[in-house]
Protein backbone atom coordinates (compact mmCIF):
# COMPACT_ATOMS: atom_id res chain seq x y z
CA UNK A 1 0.00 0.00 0.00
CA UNK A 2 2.91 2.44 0.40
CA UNK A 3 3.70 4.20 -3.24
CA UNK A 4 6.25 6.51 -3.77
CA UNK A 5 4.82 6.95 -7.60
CA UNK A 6 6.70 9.81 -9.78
CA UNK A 7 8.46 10.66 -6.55
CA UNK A 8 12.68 10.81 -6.90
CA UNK A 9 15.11 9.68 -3.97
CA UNK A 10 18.78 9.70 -3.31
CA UNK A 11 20.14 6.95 -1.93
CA UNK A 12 24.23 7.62 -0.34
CA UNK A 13 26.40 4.62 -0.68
CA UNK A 14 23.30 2.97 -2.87
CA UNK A 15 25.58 0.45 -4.67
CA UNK A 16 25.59 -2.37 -1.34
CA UNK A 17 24.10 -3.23 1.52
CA UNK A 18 21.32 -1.62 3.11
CA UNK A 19 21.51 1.76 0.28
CA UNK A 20 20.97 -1.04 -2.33
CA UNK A 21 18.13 -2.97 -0.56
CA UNK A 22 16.54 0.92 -0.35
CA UNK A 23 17.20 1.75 -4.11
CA UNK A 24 15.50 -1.81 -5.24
CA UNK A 25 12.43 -1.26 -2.46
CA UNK A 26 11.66 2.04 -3.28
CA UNK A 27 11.62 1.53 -6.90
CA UNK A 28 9.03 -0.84 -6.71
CA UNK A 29 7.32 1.31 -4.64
CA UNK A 30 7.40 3.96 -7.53
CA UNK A 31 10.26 5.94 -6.99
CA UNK A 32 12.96 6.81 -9.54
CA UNK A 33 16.51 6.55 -8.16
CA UNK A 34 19.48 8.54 -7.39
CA UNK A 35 22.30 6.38 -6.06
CA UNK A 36 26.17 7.55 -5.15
CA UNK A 37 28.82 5.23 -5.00
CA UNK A 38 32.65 5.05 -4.25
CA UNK A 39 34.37 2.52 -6.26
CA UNK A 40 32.82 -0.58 -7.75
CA UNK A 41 31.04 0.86 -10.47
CA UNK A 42 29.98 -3.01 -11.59
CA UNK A 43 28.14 -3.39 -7.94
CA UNK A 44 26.66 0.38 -8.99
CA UNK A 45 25.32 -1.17 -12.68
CA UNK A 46 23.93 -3.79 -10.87
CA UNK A 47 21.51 -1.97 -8.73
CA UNK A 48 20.67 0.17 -11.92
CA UNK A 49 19.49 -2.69 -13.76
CA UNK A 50 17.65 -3.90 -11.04
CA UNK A 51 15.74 -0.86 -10.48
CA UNK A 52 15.67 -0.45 -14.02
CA UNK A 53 13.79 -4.09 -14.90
CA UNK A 54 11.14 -2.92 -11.95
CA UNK A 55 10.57 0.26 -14.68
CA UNK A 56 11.77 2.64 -12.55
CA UNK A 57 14.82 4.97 -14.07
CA UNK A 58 18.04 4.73 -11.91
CA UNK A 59 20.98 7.52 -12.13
CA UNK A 60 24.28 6.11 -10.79
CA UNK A 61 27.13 8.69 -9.44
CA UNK A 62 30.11 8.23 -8.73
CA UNK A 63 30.86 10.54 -5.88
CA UNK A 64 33.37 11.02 -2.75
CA UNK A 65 30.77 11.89 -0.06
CA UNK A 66 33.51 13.85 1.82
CA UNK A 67 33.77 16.27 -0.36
CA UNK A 68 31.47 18.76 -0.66
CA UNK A 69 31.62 19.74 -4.80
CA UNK A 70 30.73 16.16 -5.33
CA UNK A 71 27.72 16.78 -3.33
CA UNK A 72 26.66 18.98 -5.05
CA UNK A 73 27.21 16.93 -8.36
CA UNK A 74 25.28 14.45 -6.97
CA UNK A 75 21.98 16.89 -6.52
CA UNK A 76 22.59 18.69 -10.01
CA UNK A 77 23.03 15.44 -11.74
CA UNK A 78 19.81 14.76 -10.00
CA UNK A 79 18.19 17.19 -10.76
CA UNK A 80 18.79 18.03 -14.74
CA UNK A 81 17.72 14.29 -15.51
CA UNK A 82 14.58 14.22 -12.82
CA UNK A 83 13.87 17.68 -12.04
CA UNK A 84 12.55 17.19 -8.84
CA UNK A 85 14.56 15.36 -4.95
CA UNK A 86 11.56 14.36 -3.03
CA UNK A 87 14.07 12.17 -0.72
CA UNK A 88 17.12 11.35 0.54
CA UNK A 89 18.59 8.47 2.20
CA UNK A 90 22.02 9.60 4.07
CA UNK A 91 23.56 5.80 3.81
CA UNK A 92 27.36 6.20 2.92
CA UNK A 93 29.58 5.57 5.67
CA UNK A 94 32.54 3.57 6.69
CA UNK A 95 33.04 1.16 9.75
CA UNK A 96 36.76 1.07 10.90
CA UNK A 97 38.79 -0.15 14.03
CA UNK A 98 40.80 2.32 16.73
CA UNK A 99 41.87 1.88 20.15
CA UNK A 100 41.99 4.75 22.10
CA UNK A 101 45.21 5.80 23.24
CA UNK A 102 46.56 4.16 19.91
CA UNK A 103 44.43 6.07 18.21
CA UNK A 104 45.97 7.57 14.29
CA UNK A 105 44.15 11.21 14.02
CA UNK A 106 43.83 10.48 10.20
CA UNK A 107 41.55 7.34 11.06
CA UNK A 108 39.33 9.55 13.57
CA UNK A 109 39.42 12.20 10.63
CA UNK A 110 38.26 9.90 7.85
CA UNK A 111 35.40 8.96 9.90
CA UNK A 112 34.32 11.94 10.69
CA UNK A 113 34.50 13.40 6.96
CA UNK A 114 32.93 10.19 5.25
CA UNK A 115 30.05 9.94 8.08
CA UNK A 116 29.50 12.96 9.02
CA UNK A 117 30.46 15.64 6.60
CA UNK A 118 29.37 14.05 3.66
CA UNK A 119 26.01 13.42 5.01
CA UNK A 120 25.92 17.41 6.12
CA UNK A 121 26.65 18.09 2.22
CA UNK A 122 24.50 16.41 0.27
CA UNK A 123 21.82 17.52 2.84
CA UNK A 124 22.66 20.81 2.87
CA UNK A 125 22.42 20.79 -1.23
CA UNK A 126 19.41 18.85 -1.00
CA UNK A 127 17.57 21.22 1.47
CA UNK A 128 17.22 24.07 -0.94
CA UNK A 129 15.02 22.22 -3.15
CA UNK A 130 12.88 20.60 -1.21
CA UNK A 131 12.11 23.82 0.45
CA UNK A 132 11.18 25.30 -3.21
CA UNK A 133 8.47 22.46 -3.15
CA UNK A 134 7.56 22.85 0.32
CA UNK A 135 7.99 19.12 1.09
CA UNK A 136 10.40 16.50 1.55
CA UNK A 137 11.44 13.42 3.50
CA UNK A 138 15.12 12.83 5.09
CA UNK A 139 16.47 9.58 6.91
CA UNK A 140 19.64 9.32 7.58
CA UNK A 141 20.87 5.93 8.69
CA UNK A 142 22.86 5.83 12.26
CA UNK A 143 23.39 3.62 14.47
CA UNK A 144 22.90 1.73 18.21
CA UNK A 145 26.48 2.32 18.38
CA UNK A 146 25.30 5.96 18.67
CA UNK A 147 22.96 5.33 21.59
CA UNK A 148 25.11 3.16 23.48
CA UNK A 149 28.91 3.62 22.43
CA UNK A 150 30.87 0.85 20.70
CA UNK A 151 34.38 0.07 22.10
CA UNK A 152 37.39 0.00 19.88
CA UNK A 153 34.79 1.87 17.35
CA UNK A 154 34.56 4.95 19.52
CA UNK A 155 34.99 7.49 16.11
CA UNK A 156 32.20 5.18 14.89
CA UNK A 157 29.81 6.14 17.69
CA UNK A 158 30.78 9.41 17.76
CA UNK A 159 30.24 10.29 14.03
CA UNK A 160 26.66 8.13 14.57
CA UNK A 161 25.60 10.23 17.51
CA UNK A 162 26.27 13.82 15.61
CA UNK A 163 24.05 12.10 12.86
CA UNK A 164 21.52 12.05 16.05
CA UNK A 165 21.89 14.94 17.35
CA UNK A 166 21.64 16.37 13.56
CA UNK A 167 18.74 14.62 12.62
CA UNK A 168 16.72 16.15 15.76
CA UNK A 169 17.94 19.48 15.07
CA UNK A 170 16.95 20.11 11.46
CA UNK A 171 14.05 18.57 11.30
CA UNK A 172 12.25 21.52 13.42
CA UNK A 173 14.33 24.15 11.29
CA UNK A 174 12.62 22.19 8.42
CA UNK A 175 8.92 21.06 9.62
CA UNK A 176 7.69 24.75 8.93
CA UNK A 177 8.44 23.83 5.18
CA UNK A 178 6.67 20.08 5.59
CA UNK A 179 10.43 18.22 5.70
CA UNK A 180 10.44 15.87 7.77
CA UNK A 181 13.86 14.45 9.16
CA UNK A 182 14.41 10.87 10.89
CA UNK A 183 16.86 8.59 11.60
CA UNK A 184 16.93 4.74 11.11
CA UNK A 185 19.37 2.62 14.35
CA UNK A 186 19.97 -0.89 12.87
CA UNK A 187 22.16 -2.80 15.28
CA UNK A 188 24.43 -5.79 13.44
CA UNK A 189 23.34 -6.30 9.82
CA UNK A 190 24.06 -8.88 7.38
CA UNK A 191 26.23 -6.61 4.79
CA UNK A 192 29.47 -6.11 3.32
CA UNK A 193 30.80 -3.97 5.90
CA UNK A 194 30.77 -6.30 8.95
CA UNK A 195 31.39 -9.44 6.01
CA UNK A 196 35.12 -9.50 7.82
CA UNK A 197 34.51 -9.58 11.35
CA UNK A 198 31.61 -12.43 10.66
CA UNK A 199 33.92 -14.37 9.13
CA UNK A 200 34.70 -15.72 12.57
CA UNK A 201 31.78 -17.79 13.06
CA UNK A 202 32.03 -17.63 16.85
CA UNK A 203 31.57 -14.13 16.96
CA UNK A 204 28.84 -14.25 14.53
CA UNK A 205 26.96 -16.84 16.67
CA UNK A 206 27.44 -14.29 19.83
CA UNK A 207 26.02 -11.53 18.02
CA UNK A 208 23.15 -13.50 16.83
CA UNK A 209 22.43 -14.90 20.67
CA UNK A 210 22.68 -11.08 21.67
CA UNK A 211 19.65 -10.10 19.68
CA UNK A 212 16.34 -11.05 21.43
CA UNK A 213 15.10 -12.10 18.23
CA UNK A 214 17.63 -14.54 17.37
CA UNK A 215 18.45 -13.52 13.77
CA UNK A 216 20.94 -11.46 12.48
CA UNK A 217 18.67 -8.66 9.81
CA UNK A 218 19.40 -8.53 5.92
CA UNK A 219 19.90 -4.98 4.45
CA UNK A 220 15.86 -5.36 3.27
CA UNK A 221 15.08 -5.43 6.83
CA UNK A 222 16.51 -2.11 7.89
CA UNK A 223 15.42 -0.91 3.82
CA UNK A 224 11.46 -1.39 5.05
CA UNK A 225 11.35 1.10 7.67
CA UNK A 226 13.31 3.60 5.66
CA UNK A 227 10.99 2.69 3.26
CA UNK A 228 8.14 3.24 5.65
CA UNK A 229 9.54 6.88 7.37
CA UNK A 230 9.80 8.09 3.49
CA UNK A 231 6.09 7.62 2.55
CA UNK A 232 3.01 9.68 3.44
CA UNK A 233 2.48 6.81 6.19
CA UNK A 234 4.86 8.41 8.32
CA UNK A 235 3.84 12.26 7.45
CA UNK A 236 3.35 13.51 10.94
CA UNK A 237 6.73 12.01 12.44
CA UNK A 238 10.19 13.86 12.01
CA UNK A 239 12.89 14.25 15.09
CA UNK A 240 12.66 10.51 15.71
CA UNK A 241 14.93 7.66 16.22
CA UNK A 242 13.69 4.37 15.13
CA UNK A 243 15.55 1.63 16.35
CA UNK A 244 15.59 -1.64 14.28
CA UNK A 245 18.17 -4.07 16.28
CA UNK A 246 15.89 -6.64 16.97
CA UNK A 247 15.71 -5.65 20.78
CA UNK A 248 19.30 -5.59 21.26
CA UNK A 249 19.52 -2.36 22.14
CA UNK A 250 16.39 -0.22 23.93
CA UNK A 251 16.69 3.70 23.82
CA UNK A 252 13.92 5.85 24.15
């Protein structure tokens, strides 16, 4: 029952993982596609054809989310082939180790540019244009790390809870203008970013005993909630943090 016909999202870091299982739901919910990606421009084609065989269009961009000119390539590009950004997914963001005390500055730093800047970019180049249409739907995905702090991962966390703190603070600068902003809090997922550390089974079982509900989520299952918080279903909520961990983690 939700439809996103005619509308047009961007989807960060849309190539893999949770950004792809978005791109592929929301097209066959009716949405045409935006995505960004950083490197494998054959995982990128892939996601276009599969939005593309659901008849949806699909725009892939290559694009360094920590820089702000390729931002704002991103929206342009977005905007001379659809005309109209009625949402954006803030996805792209990287998942390293650091030990504090033993910390390298440049890891904290790439963190911090990747996770946080670039998803202050492309929303600030997004913002303008939504506010010309006086309407527009933002979720950026964080994290339980951000609610509960994640050790040996603390620039993780940190970037996660300005993403927070973010989300609630724009989204009553932008309600007047009928913008909502939310936030989506998966806990462990099944993508390519955690692929290494599951690759010790033992650890992988742990996780999965952690999590109330005994399963370990794909990408769709954090991609339906997004899903949900971008259609007129979820029109009178903005400022909120949904959690979707399973009950691993439970913040108010």
């Amino acid at each position: 029952m939700i439809s996103l016909e005619g509308q047009v999202a961007i989807i960060t870091g849309g190539s893999r993982g949770i950004g792809a299982a978005c791109a592929v739901l929301f097209a066959k919910a009716g949405a045409n596609i935006v995505i960004t990606y950083a490197h494998n421009a054959s995982a990128a084609a892939n996601i276009v054809a599969k939005v593309e065989a659901l008849g949806r269009s699909c725009l892939a961009v290559k694009a360094d989310v920590a820089l702000e000119k390729s931002a704002n390539v991103v929206v342009r590009k977005a905007m001379e082939k659809f005309g109209r950004i009625d949402i954006l997914v803030n996805n792209a963001a990287i998942w390293t180790f650091g030990e504090i005390g033993d910390f390298p500055a440049s890891v904290w730093r790439e963190t911090m540019n990747v996770n946080v800047n670039g998803t202050f970019y492309i929303t600030n180049a997004v913002v303008p244009f939504m506010k010309q249409r006086r309407s527009g739907k933002i979720i950026t995905i964080t994290s339980t790390a951000a609610q509960r702090g994640e050790a040996q991962h603390s620039h993780y966390a940190a970037s996660k809870g300005a993403l927070i703190s973010f989300t609630k603070a724009i989204s009553t600068e932008l309600a007047p203008f009928n913008i909502t902003v939310n936030s989506v809090a998966p806990g462990w997922v099944e993508t390519d970013l955690n692929a290494g550390i599951f690759k010790d089974k033992k650890f992988k079982e742990a996780v999965r005993k952690g999590i109330p509900l005994g399963r370990i989520p794909t990408p769709e299952d954090i991609a339906g909630p997004v899903l949900f918080l971008a259609s007129d279903w979820a029109r009178h909520i903005t400022g909120e943090i949904l959690n979707v961990n399973g009950g691993s983690v439970l913040a108010g």
